[in-house]
Protein backbone atom coordinates (compact mmCIF):
# COMPACT_ATOMS: atom_id res chain seq x y z
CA UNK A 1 0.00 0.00 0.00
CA UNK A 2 1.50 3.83 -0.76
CA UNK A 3 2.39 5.36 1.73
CA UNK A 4 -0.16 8.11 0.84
CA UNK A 5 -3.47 5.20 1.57
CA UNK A 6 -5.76 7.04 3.87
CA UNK A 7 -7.31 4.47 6.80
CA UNK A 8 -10.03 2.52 6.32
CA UNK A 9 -11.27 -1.07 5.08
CA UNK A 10 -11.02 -1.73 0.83
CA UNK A 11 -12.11 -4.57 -0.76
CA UNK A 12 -10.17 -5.75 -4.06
CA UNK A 13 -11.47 -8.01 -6.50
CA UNK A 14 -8.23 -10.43 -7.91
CA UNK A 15 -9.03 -12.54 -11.86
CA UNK A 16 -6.73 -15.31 -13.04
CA UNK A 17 -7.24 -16.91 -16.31
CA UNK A 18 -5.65 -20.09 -17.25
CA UNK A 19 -5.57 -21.65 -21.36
CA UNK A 20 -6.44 -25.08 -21.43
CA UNK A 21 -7.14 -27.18 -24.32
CA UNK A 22 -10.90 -26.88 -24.26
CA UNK A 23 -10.43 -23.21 -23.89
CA UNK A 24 -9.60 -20.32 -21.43
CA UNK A 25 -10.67 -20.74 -17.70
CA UNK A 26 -10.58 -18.04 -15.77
CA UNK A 27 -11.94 -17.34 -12.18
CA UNK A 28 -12.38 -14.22 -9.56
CA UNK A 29 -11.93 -13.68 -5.53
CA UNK A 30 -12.39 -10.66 -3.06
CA UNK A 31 -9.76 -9.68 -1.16
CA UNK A 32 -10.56 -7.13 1.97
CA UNK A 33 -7.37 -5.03 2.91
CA UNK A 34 -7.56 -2.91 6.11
CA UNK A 35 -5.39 0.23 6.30
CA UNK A 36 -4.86 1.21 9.82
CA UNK A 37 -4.00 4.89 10.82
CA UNK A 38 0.11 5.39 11.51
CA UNK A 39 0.77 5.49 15.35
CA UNK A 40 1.44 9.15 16.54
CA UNK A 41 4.48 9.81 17.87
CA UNK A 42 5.08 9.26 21.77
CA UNK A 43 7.56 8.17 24.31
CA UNK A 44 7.55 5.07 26.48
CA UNK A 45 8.47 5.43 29.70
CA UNK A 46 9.81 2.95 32.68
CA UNK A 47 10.85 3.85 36.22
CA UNK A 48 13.41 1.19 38.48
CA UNK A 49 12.96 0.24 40.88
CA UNK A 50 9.41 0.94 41.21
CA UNK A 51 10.03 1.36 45.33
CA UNK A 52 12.70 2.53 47.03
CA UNK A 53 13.62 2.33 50.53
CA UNK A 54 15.07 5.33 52.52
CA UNK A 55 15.85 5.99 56.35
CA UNK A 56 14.78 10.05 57.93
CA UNK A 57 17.90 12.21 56.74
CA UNK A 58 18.90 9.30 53.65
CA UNK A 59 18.66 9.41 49.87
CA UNK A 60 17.03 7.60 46.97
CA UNK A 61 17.96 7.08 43.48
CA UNK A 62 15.69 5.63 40.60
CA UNK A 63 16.72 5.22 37.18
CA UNK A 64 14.14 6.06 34.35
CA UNK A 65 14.41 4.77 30.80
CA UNK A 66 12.87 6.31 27.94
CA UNK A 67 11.96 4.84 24.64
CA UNK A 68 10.80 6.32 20.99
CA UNK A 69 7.52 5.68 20.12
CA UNK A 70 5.79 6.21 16.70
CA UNK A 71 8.46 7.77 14.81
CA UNK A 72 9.55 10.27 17.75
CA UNK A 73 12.03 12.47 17.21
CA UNK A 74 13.79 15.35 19.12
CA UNK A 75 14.80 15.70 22.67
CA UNK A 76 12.99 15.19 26.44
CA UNK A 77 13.53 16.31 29.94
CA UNK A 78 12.86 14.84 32.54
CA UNK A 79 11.55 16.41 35.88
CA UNK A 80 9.92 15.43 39.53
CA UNK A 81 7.57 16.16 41.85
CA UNK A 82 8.13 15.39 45.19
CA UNK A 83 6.46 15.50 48.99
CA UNK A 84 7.40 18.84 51.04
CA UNK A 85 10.43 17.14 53.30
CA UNK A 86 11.76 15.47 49.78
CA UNK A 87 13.64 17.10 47.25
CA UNK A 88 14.72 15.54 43.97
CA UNK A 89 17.56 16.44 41.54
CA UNK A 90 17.89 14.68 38.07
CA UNK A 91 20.80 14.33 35.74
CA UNK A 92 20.40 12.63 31.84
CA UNK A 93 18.41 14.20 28.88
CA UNK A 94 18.45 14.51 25.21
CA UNK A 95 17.29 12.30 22.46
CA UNK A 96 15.70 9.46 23.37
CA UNK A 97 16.47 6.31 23.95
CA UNK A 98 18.30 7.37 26.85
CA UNK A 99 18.69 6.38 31.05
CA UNK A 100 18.51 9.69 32.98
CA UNK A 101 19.03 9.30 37.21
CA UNK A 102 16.61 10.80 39.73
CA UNK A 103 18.12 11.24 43.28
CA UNK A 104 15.44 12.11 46.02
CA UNK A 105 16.80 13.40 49.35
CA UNK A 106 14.39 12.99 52.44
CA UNK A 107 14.78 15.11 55.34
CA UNK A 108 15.53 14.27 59.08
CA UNK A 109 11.11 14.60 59.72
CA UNK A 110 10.08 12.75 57.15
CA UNK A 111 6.75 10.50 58.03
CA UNK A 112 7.38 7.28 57.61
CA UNK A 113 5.25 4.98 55.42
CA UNK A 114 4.71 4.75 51.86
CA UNK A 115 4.82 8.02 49.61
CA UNK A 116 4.65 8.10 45.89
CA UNK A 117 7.19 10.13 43.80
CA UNK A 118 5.57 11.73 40.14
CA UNK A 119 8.37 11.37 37.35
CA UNK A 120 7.67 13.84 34.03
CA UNK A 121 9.40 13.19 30.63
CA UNK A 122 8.17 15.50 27.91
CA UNK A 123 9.17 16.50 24.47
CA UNK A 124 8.55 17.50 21.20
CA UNK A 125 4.73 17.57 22.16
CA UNK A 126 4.30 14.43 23.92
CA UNK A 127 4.53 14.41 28.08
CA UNK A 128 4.23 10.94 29.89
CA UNK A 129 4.13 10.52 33.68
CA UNK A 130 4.86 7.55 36.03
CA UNK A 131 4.86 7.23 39.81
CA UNK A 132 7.42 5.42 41.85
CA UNK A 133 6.93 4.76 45.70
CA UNK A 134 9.36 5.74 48.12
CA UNK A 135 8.92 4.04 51.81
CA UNK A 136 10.64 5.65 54.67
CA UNK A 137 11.57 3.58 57.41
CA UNK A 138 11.00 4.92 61.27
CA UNK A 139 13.04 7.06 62.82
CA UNK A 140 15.51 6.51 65.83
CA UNK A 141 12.92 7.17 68.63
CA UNK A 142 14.06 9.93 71.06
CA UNK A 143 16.25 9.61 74.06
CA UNK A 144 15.92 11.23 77.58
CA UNK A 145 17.04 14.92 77.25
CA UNK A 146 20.54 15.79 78.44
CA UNK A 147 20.66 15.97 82.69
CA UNK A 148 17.83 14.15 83.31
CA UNK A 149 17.79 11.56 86.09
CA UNK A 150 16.71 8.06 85.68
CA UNK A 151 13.87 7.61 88.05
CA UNK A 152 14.70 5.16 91.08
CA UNK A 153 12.94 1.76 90.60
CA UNK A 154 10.13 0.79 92.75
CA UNK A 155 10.05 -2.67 94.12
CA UNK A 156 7.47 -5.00 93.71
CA UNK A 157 5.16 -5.10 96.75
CA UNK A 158 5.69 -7.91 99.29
CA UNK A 159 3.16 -11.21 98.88
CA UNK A 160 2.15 -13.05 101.62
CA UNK A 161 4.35 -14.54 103.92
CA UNK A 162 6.99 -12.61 102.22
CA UNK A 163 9.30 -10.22 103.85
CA UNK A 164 9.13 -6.54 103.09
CA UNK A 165 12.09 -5.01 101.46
CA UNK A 166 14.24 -1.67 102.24
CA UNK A 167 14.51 1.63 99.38
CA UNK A 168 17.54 -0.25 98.74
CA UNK A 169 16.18 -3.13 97.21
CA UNK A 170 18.20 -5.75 99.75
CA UNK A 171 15.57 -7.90 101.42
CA UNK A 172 15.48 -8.14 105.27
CA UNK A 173 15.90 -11.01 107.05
CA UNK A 174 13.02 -12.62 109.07
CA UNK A 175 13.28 -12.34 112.88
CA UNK A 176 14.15 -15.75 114.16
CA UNK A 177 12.34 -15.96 118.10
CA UNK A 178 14.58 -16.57 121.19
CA UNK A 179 15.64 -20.18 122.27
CA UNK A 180 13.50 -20.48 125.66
CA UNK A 181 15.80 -20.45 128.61
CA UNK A 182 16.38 -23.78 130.87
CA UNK A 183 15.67 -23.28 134.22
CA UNK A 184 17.81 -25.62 136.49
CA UNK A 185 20.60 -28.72 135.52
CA UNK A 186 18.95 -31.14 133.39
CA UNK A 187 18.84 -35.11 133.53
CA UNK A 188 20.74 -36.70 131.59
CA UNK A 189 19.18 -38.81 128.59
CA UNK A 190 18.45 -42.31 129.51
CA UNK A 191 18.73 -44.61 126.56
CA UNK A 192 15.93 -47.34 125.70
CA UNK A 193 16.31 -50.39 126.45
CA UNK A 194 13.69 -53.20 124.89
CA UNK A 195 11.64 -54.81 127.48
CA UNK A 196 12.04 -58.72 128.34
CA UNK A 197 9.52 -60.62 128.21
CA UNK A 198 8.68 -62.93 130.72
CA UNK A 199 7.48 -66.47 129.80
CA UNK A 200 3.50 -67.18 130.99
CA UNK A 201 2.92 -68.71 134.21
CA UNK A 202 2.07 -72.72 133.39
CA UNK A 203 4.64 -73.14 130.39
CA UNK A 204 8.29 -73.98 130.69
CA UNK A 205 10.83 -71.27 129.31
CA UNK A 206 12.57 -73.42 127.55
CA UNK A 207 10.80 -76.78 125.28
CA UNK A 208 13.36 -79.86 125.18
CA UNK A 209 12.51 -80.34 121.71
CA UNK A 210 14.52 -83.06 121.21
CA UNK A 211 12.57 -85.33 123.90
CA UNK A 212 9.48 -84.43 122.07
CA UNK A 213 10.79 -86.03 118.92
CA UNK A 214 11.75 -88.80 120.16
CA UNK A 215 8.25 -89.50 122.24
CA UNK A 216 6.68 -88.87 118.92
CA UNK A 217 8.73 -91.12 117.10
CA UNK A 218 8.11 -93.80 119.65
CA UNK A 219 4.32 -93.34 119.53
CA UNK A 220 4.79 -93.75 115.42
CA UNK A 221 6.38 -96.75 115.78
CA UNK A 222 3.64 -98.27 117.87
CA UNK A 223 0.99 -97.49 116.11
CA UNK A 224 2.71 -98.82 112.82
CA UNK A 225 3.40 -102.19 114.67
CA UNK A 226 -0.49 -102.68 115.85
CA UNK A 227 -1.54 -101.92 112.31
CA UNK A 228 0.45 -104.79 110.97
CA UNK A 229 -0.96 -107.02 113.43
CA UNK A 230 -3.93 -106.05 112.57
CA UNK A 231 -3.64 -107.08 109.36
CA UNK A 232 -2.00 -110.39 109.70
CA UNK A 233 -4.40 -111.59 112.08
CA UNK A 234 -7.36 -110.87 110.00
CA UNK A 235 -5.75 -112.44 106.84
């Protein structure tokens, strides 16, 4: 298509012929051809990182490349806008592509959180904006101001049972009550001594156990011997 071809949808109508030997064929299809309008010139823009961490009183930097679009041609600039405590300074321009540098400084009271930062490249007629977020960390937190005096400690009241303690924090000892005073020498300790036992009235203290087994052996052997008479005089 010329370059000239205004935008829009055409339809064009395409004939072949071919000679055979019973004569010339020929046959016809529609082509639809869609001419679409040239892109206008404009820039593409990126931002990196998109988030950049920064303590109270620190910097940033972010990097921001910028691309021809559509047949662009001439030079950009770049600029920021920033929060009140920020302040941003920005070196790289010209003719795109290029890689300019944004440095944003925070002050010592900046809020911390998350904050966005509005980066600007324009040029030539075209002007495209990204954001980039900046978090700032928390601050040191403040001391005690210069002389003061650390307040004493308190200790913990006493439980029950529990002695009380001095300002000083040492505990005090319980009071331990007086040994009672003897009156008079004392006794000696007499040391126990088991009772004996005296054998019952009736019974012998000692058993001649050996005269018992032999009066019991006797009376087995008698017994045995009228058991075998017994038995032979009834067979």
């Amino acid at each position: 298509m010329p370059g000239s071809a205004s935008p829009g949808r055409y339809v064009l109508e395409v004939e072949a012929e071919c000679p055979t030997p019973l004569g010339p064929v020929s046959d016809s299809a529609h082509l639809e051809v869609l001419v679409e309008p040239s892109p206008s010139p404009g820039l593409g823009v990126r931002v990196r990182p998109p988030m950049a961490v920064v303590e109270p009183g620190g910097s940033a930097e972010f990097r921001v490349d910028v691309a021809p679009l559509g047949g662009f041609s001439g030079s950009v600039s770049v600029s920021v806008e920033t929060p009140d405590w920020a302040t941003a300074s920005v070196s790289g321009g010209g003719t795109p592509p290029l890689t300019a540098r944004v440095r944003v400084d925070v002050s010592e009271d900046a809020p911390e959180g998350r904050h966005s930062v509005e980066i600007t490249v324009s040029g030539g007629g075209v002007s495209e904006s990204v954001e980039a977020d900046l978090l700032v960390l928390p601050g040191p937190r403040p001391g005690p101001p210069a002389g003061a005096q650390r307040a004493p400690e308190q200790a913990p009241e006493p439980g029950p049972g529990q002695p009380e303690q001095p300002p000083g924090g040492q505990p005090v000892p319980p009071i331990q009550p007086a040994p009672a005073e003897s009156e008079g020498p004392q006794p000696p300790a007499q040391e126990w001594q088991p009772e004996e036992r005296r054998p019952e009235e009736g019974w012998p203290s000692e058993i001649p156990w050996p005269a018992v087994g032999l009066a019991l052996l006797a009376v087995l052997l008698i017994v045995t011997g009228v058991l075998l008479l017994r038995r032979r005089s009834g067979a």
